[in-house]
N, C-alpha and C. Protein backbone atom coordinates (compact mmCIF):
# COMPACT_ATOMS: atom_id res chain seq x y z
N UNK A 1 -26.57 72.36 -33.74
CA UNK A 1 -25.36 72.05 -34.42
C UNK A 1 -25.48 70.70 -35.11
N UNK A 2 -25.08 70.68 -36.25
CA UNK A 2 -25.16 69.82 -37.20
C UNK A 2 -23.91 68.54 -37.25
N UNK A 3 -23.54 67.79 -37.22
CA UNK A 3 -22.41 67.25 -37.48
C UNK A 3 -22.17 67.04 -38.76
N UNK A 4 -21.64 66.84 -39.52
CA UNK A 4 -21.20 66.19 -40.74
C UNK A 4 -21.17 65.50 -40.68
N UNK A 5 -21.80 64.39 -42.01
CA UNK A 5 -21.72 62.51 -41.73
C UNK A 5 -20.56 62.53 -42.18
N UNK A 6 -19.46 63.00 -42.67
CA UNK A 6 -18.17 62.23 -42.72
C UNK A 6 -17.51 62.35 -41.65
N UNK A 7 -17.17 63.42 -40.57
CA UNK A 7 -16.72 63.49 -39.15
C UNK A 7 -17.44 62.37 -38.33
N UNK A 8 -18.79 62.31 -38.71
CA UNK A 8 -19.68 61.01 -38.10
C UNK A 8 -18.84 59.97 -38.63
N UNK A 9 -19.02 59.68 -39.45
CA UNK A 9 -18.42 58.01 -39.56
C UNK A 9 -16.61 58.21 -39.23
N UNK A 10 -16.20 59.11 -39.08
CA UNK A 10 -14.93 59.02 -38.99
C UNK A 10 -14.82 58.59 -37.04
N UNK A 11 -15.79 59.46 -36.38
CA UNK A 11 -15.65 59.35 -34.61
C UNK A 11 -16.51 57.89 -34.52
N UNK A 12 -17.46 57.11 -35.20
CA UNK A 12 -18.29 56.14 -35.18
C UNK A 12 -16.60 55.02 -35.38
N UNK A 13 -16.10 55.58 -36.48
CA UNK A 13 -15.04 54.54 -36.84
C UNK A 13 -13.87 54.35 -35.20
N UNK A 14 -13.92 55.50 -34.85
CA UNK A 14 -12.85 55.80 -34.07
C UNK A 14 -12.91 55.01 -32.83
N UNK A 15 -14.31 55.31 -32.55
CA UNK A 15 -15.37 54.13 -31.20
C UNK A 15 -15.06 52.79 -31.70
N UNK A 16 -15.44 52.62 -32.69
CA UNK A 16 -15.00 51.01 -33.19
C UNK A 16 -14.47 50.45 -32.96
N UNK A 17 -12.77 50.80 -33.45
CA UNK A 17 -11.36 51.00 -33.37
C UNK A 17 -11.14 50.78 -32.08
N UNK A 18 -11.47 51.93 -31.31
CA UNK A 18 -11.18 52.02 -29.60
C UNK A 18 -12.12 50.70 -28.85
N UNK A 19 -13.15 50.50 -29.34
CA UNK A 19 -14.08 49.03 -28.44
C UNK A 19 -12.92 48.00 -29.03
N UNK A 20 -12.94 47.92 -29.77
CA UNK A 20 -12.29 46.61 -30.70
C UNK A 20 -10.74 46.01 -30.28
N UNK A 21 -10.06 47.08 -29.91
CA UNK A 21 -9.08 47.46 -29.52
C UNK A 21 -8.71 47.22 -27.98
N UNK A 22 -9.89 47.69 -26.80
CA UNK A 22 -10.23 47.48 -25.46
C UNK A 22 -10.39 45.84 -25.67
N UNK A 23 -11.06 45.45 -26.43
CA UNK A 23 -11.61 43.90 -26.35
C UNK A 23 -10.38 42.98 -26.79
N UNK A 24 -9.52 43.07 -27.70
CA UNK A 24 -8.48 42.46 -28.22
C UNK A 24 -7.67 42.38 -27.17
N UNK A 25 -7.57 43.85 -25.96
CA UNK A 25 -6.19 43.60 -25.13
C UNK A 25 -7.57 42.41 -23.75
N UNK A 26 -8.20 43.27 -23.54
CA UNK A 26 -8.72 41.96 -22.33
C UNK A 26 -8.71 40.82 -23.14
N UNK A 27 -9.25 40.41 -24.00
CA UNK A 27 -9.32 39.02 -24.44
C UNK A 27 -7.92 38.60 -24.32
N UNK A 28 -6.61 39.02 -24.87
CA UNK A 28 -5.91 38.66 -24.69
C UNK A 28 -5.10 38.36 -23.42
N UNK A 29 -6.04 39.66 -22.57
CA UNK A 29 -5.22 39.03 -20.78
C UNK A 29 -5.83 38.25 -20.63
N UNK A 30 -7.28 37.52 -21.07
CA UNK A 30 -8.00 36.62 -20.46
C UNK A 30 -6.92 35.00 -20.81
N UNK A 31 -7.15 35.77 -22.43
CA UNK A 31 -6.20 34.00 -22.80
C UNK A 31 -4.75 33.44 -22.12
N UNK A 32 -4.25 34.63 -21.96
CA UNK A 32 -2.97 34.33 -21.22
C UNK A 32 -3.31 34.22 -19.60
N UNK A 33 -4.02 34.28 -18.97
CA UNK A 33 -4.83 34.12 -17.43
C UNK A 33 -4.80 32.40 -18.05
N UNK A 34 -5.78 32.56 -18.99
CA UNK A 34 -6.05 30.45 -19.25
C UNK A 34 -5.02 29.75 -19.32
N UNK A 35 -3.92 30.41 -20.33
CA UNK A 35 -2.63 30.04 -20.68
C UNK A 35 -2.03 29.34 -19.31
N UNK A 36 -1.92 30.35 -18.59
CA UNK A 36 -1.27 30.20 -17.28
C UNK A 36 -2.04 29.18 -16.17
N UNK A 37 -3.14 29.28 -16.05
CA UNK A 37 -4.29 28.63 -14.95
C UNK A 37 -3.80 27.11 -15.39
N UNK A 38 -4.11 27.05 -17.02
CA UNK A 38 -3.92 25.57 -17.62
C UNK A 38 -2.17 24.88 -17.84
N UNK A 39 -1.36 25.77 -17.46
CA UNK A 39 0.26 25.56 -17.23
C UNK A 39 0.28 25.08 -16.02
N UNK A 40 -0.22 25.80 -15.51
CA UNK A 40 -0.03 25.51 -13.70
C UNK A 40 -0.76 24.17 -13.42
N UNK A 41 -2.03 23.87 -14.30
CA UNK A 41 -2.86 22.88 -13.63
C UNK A 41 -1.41 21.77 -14.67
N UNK A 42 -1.63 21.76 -15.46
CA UNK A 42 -0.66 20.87 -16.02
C UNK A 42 0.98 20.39 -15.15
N UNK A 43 1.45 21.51 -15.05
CA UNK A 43 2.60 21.24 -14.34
C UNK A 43 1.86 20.37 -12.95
N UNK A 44 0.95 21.10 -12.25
CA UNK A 44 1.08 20.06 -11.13
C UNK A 44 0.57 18.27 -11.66
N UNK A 45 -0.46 18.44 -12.66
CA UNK A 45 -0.45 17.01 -13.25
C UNK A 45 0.32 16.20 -13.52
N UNK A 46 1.28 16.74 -13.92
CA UNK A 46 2.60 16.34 -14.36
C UNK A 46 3.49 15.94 -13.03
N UNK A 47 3.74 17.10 -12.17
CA UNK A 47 4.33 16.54 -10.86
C UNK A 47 4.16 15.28 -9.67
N UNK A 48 2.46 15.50 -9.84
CA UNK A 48 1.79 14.50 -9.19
C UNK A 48 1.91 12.78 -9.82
N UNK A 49 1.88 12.42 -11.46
CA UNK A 49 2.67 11.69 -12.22
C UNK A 49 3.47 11.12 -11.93
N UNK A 50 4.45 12.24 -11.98
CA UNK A 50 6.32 11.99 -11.90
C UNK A 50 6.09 11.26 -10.63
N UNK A 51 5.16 11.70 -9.25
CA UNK A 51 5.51 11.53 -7.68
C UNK A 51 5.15 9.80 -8.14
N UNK A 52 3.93 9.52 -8.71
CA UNK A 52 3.39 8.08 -7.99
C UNK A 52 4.31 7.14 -9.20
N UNK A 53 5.10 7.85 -10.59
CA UNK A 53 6.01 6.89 -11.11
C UNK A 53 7.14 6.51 -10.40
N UNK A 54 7.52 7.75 -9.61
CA UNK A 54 8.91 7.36 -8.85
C UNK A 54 8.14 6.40 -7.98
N UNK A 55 6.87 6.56 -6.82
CA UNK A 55 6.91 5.68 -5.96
C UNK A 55 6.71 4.28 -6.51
N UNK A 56 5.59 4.15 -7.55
CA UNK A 56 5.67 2.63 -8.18
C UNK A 56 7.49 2.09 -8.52
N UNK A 57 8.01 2.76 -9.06
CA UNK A 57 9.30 2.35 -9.08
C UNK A 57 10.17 1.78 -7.91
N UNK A 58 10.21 2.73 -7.19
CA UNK A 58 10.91 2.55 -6.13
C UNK A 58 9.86 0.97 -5.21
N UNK A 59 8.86 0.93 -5.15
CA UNK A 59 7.98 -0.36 -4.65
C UNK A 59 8.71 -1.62 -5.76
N UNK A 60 8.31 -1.42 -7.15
CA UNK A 60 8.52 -2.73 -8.07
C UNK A 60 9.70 -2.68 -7.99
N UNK A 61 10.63 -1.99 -8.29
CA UNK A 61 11.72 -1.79 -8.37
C UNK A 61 13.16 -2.02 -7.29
N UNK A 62 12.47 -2.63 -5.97
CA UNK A 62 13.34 -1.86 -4.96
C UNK A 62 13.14 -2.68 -3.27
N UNK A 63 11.74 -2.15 -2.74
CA UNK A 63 11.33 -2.07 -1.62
C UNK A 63 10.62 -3.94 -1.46
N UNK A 64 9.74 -3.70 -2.76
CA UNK A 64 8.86 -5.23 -2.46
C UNK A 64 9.89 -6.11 -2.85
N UNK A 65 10.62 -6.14 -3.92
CA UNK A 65 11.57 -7.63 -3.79
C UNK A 65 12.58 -7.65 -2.75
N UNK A 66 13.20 -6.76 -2.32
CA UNK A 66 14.02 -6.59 -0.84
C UNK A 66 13.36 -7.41 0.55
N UNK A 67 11.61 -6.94 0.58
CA UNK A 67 11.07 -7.13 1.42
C UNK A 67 10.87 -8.60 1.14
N UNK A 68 10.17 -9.40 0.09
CA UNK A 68 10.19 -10.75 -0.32
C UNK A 68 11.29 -11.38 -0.04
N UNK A 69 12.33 -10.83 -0.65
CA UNK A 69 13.84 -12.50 -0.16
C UNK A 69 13.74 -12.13 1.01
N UNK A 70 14.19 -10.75 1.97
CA UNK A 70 14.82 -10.61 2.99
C UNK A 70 13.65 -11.45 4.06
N UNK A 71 12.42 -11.19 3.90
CA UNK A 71 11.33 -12.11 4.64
C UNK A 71 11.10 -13.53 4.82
N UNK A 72 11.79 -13.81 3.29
CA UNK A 72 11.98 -15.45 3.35
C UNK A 72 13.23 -15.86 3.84
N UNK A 73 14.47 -15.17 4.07
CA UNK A 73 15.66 -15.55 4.67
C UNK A 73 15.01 -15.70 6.04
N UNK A 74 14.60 -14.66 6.66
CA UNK A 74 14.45 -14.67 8.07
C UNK A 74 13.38 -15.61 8.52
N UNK A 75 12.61 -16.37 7.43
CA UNK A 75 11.85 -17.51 7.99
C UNK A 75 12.34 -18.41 8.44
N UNK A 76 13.57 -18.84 7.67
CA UNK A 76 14.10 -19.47 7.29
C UNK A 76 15.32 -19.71 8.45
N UNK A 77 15.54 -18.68 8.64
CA UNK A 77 16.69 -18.51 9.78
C UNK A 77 15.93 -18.70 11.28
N UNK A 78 15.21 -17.89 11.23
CA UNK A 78 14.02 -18.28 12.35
C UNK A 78 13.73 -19.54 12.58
N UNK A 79 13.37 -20.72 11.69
CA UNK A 79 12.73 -21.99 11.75
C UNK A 79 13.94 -22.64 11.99
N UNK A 80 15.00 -22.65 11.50
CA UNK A 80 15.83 -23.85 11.70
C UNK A 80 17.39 -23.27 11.69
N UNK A 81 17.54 -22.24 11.79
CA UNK A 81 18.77 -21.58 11.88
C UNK A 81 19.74 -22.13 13.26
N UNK A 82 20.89 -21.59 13.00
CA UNK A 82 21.70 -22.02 14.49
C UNK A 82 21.30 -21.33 15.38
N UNK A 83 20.57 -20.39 15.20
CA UNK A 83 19.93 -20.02 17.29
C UNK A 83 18.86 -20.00 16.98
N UNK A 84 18.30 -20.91 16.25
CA UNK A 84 16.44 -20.88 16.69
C UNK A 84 16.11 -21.55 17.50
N UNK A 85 14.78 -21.79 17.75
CA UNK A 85 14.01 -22.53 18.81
C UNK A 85 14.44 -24.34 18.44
N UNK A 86 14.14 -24.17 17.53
CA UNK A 86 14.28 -25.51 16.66
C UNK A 86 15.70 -26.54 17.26
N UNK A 87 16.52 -25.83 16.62
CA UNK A 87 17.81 -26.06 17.25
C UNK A 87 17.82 -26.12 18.71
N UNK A 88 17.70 -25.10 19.25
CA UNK A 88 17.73 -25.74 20.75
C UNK A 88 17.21 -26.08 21.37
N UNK A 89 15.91 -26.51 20.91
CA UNK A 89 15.19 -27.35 21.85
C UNK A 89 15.68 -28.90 22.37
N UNK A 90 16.43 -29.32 20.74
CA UNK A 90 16.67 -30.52 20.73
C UNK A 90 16.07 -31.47 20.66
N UNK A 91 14.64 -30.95 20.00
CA UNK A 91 13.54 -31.96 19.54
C UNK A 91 13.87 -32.51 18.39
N UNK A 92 14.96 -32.39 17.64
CA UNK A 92 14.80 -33.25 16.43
C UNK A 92 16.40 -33.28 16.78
N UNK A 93 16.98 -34.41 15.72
CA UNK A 93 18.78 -34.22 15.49
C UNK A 93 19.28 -33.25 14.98
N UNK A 94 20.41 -33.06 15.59
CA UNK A 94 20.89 -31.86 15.54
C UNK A 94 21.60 -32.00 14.14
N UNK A 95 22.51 -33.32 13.83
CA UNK A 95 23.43 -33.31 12.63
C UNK A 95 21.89 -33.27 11.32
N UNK A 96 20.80 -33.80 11.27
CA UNK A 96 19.69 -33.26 10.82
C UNK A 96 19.72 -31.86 10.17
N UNK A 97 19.26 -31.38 11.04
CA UNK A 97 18.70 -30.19 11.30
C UNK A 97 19.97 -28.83 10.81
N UNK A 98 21.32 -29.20 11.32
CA UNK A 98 22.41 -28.10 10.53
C UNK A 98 22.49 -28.90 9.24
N UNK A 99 22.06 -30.12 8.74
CA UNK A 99 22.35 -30.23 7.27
C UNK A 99 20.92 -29.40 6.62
N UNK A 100 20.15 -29.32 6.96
CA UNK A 100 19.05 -29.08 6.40
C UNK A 100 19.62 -27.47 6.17
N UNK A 101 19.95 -26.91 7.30
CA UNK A 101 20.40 -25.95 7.34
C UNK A 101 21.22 -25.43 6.36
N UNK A 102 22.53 -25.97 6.19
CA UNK A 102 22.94 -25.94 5.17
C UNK A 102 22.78 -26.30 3.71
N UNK A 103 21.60 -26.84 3.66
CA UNK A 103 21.53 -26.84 2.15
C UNK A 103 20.17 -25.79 1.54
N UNK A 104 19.41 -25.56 2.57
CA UNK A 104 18.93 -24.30 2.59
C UNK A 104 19.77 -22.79 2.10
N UNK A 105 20.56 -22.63 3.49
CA UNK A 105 21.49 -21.63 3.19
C UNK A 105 22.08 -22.14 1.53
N UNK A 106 22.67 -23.00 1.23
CA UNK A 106 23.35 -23.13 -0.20
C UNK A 106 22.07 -22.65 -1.58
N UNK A 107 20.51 -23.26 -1.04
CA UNK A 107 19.89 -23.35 -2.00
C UNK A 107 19.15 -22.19 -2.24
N UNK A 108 18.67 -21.52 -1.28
CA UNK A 108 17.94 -20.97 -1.09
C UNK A 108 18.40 -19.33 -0.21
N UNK A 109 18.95 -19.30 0.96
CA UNK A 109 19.12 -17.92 1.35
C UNK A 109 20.33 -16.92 1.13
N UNK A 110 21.67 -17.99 0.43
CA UNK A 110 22.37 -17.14 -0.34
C UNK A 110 22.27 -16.75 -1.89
N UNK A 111 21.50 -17.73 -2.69
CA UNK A 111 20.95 -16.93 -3.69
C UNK A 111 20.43 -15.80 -3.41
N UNK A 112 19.62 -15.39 -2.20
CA UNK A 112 17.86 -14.57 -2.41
C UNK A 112 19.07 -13.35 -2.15
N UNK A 113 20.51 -13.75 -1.08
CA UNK A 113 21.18 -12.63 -0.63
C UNK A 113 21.89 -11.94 -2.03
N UNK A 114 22.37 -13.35 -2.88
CA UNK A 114 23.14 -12.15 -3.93
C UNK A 114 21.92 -11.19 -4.87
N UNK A 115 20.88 -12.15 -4.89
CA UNK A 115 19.95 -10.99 -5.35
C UNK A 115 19.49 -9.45 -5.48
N UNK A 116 19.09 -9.88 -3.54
CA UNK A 116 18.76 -8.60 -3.02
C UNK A 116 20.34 -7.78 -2.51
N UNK A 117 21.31 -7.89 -2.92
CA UNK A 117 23.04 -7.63 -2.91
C UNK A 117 22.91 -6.91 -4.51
N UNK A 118 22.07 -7.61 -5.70
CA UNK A 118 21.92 -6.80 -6.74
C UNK A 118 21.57 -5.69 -6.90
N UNK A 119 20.08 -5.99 -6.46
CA UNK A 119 19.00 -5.59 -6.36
C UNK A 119 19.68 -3.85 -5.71
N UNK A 120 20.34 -3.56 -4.49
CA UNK A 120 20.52 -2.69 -4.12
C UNK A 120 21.24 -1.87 -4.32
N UNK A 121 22.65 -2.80 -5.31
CA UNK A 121 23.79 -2.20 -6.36
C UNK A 121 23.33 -1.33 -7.11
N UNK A 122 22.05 -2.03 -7.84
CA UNK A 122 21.80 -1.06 -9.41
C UNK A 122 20.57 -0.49 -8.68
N UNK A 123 19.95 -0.23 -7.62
CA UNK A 123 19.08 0.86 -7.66
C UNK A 123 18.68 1.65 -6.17
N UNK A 124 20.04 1.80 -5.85
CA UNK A 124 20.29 2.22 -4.50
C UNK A 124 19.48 3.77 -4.88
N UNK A 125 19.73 4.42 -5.40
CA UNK A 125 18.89 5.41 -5.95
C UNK A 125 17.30 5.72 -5.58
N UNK A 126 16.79 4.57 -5.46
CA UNK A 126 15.36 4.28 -5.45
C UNK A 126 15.08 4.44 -3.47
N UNK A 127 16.43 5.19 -2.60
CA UNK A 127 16.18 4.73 -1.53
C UNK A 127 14.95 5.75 -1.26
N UNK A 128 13.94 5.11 0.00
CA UNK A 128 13.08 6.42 0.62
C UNK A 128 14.18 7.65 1.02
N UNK A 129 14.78 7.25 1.85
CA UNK A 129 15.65 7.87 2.95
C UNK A 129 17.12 7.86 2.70
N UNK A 130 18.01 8.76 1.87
CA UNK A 130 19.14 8.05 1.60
C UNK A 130 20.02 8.34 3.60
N UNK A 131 18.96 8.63 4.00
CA UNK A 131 20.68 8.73 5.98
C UNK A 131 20.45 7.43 6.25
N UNK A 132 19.28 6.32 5.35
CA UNK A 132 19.23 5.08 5.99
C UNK A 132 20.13 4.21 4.96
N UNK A 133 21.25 4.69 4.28
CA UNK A 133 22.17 4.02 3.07
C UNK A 133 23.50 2.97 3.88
N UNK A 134 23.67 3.27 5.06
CA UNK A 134 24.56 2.50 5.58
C UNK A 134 24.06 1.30 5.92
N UNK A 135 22.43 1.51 6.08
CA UNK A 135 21.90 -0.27 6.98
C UNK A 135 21.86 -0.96 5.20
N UNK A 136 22.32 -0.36 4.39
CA UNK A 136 21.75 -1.18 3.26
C UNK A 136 23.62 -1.55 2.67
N UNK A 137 24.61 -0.55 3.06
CA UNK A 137 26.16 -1.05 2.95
C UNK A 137 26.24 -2.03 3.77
N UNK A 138 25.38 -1.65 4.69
CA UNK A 138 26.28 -3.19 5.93
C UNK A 138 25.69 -4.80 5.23
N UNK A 139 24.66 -4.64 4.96
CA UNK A 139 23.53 -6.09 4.72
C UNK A 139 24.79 -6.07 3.86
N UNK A 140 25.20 -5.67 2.42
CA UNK A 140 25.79 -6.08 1.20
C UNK A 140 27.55 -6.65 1.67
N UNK A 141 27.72 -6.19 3.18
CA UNK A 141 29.05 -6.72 3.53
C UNK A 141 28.61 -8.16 4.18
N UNK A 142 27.78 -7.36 4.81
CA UNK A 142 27.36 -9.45 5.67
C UNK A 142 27.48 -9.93 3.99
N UNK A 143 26.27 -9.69 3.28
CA UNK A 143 25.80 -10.95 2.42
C UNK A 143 27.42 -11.19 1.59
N UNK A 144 27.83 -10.37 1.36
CA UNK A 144 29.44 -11.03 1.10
C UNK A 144 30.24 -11.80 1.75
N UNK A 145 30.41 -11.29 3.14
CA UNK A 145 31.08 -11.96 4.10
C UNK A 145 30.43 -13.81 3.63
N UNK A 146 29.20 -13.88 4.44
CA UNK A 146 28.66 -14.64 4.54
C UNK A 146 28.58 -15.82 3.16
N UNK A 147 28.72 -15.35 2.32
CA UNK A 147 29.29 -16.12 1.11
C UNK A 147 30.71 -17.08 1.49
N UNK A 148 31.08 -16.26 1.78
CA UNK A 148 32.84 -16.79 2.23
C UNK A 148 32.86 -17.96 3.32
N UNK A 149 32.36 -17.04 4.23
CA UNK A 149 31.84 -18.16 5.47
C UNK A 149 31.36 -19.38 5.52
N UNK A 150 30.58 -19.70 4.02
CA UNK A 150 29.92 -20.51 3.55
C UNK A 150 30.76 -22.31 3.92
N UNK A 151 31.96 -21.27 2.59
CA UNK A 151 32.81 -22.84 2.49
C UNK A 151 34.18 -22.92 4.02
N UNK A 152 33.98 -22.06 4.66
CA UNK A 152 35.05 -22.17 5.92
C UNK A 152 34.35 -21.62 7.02
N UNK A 153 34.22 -22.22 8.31
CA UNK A 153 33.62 -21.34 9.44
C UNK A 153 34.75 -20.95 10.08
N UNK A 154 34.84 -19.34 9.87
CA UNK A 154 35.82 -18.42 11.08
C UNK A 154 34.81 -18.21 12.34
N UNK A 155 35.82 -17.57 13.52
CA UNK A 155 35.07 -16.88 14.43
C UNK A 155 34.99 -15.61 13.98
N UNK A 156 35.73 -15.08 12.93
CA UNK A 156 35.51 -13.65 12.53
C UNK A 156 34.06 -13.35 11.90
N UNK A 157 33.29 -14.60 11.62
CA UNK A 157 32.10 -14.26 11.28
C UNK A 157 31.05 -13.03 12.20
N UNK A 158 31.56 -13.65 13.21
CA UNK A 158 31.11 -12.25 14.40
C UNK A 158 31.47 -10.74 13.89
N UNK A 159 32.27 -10.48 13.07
CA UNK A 159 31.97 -8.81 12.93
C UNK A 159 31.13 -8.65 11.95
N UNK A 160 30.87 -9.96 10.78
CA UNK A 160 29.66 -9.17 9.85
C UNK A 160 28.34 -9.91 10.07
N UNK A 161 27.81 -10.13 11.09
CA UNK A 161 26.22 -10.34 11.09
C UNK A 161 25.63 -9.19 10.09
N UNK A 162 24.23 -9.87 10.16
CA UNK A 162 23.06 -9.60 9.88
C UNK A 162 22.80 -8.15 10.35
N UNK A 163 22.64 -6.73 9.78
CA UNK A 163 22.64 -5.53 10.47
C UNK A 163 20.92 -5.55 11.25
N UNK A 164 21.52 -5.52 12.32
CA UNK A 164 19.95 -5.47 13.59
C UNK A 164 19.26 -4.52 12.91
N UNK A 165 17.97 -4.98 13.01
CA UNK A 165 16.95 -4.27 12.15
C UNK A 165 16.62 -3.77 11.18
N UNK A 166 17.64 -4.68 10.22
CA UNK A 166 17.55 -4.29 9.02
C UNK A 166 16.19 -4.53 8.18
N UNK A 167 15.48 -5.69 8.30
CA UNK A 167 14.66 -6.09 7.55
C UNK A 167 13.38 -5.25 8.09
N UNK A 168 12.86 -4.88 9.64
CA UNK A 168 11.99 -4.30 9.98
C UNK A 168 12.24 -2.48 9.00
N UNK A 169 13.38 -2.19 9.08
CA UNK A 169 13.39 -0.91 8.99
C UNK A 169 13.43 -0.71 6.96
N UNK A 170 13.46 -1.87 6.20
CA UNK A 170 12.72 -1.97 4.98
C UNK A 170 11.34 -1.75 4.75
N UNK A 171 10.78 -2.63 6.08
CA UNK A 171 9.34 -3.08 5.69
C UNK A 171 8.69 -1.62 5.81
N UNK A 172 9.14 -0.78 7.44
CA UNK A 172 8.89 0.67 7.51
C UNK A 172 8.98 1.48 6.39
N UNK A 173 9.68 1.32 5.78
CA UNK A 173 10.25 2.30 4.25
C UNK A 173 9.27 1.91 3.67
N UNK A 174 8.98 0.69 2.99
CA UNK A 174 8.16 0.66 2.04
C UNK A 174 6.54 0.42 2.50
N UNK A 175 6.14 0.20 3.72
CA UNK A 175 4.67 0.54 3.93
C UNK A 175 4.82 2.19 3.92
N UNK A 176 5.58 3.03 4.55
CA UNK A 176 5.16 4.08 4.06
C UNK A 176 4.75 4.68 2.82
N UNK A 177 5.70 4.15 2.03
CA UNK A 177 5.74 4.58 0.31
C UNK A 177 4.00 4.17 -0.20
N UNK A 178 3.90 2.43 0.67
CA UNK A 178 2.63 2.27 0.16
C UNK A 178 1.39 2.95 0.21
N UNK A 179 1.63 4.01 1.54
CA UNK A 179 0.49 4.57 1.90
C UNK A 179 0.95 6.00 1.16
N UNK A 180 1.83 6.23 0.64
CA UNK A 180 1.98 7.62 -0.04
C UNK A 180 0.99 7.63 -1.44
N UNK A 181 1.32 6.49 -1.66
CA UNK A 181 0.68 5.74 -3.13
C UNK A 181 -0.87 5.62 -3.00
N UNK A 182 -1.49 5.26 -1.94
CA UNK A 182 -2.92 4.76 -1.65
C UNK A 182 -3.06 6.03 -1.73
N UNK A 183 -2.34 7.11 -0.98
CA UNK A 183 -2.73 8.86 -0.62
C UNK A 183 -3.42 9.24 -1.77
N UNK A 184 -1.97 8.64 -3.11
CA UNK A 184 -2.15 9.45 -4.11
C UNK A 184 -2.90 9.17 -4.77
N UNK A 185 -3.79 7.94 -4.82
CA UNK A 185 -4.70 7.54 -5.78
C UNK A 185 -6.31 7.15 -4.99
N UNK A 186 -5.86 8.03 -3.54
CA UNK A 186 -7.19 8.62 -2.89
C UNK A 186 -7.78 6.95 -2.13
N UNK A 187 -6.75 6.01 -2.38
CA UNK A 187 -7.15 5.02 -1.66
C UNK A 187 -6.93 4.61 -0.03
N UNK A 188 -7.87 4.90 0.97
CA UNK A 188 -7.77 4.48 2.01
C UNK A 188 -8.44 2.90 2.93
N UNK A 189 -8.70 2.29 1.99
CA UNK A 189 -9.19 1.28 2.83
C UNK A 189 -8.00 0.51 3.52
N UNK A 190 -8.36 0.13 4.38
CA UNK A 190 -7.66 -1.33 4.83
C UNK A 190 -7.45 -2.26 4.58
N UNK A 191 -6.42 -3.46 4.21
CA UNK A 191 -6.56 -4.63 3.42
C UNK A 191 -7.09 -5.33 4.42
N UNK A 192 -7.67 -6.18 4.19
CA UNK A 192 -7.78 -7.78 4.65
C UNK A 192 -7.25 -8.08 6.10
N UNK A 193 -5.64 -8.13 5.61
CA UNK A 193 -5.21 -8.83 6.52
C UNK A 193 -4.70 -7.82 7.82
N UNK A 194 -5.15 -6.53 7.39
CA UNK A 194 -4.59 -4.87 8.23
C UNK A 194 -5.95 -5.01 9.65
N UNK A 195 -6.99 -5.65 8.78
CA UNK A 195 -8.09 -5.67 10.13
C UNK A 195 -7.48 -6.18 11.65
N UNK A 196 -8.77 -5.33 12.50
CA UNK A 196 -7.88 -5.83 13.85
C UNK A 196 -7.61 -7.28 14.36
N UNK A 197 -8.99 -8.13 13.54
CA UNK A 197 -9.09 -9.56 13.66
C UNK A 197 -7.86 -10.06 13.51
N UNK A 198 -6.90 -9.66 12.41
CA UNK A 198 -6.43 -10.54 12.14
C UNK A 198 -5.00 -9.75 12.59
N UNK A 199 -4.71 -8.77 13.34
CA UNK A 199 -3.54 -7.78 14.02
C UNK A 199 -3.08 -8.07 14.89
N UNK A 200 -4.12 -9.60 15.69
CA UNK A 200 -3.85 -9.13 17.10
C UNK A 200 -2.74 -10.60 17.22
């Protein structure tokens, strides 16, 4: 049996057609497979981004200047405050020692308070943990109170102290964040001063 070359080129055409056709639809599931593989890798690029902009934010933004004044108040309060060591030892004068006090507090630890009183106004947002938002309402009532207190001493100063553990439970917040950050940029060493030499 003979074929005819025009039925030939017509079933030759038809194979063509049909390969050409098979190849256009896989190629096209392939590209949309890439489409997708390279969406997905993107989106998580993108997520992973967004994660270490929020945490740099929330560190520059938030955690490290909180941690800076609030660290230097409590030196400060520590060294020569009305219940430090200082004070009651009674190694130096006392009318001394509460002026120093007070011009500290005037110069130095109620500024750093209205600061970090700013600081937490405009970016309370930035918290790790917002169930930890009340230890950060109470500090902003002391540091108000304590303004007041400034120019008159009540005994009512006793209901707005200093919220217990406030400053440790910052430093917790933001070393974590720091190590979320080291996570994310695959950094694990230890600093310097993290060695045990210098821990103990």
């Amino acid at each position: 049996m003979e074929i005819d070359r025009g039925l030939a080129t017509l079933i030759a055409a038809i194979v063509a057609a049909i390969f050409a056709l098979i190849t256009t639809v896989m190629s096209g599931r392939s590209s949309r497979k890439n489409l997708s593989l390279e969406h997905s890798l993107s989106s998580s690029k993108d997520i992973e981004g967004e994660k270490r902009n929020r945490i740099n934010e929330q560190l520059s933004e938030f955690y490290n200047p909180l941690v800076t004044l609030l660290s230097v108040n409590r030196d400060i309060f520590q060294r020569i405050g009305p219940t430090s060591e200082t004070r009651r030892s009674g190694r130096f004068n006392d009318e001394e020692t509460a002026e120093v006090w007070r011009n500290l507090c005037k110069t130095v630890v109620v500024p750093n308070n209205i600061r970090v009183c700013e600081i937490i106004e405009k970016n309370i947002h930035l918290i790790k943990d917002h169930s930890q938002e009340k230890q950060y309402f109470d500090f902003l009532t002391h540091a108000y109170a304590y303004q007041v207190f400034q120019e008159t001493t009540y005994e009512a100063y006793a209901l707005f102290t200093f919220p217990d553990g406030f400053l440790e439970s910052v430093v917790i917040q933001r070393d974590e964040l720091v190590e979320s950050f080291n996570k994310t940029y695959g950094i694990n060493k230890k600093r310097w001063y993290q060695w045990p030499f210098f821990t103990r």
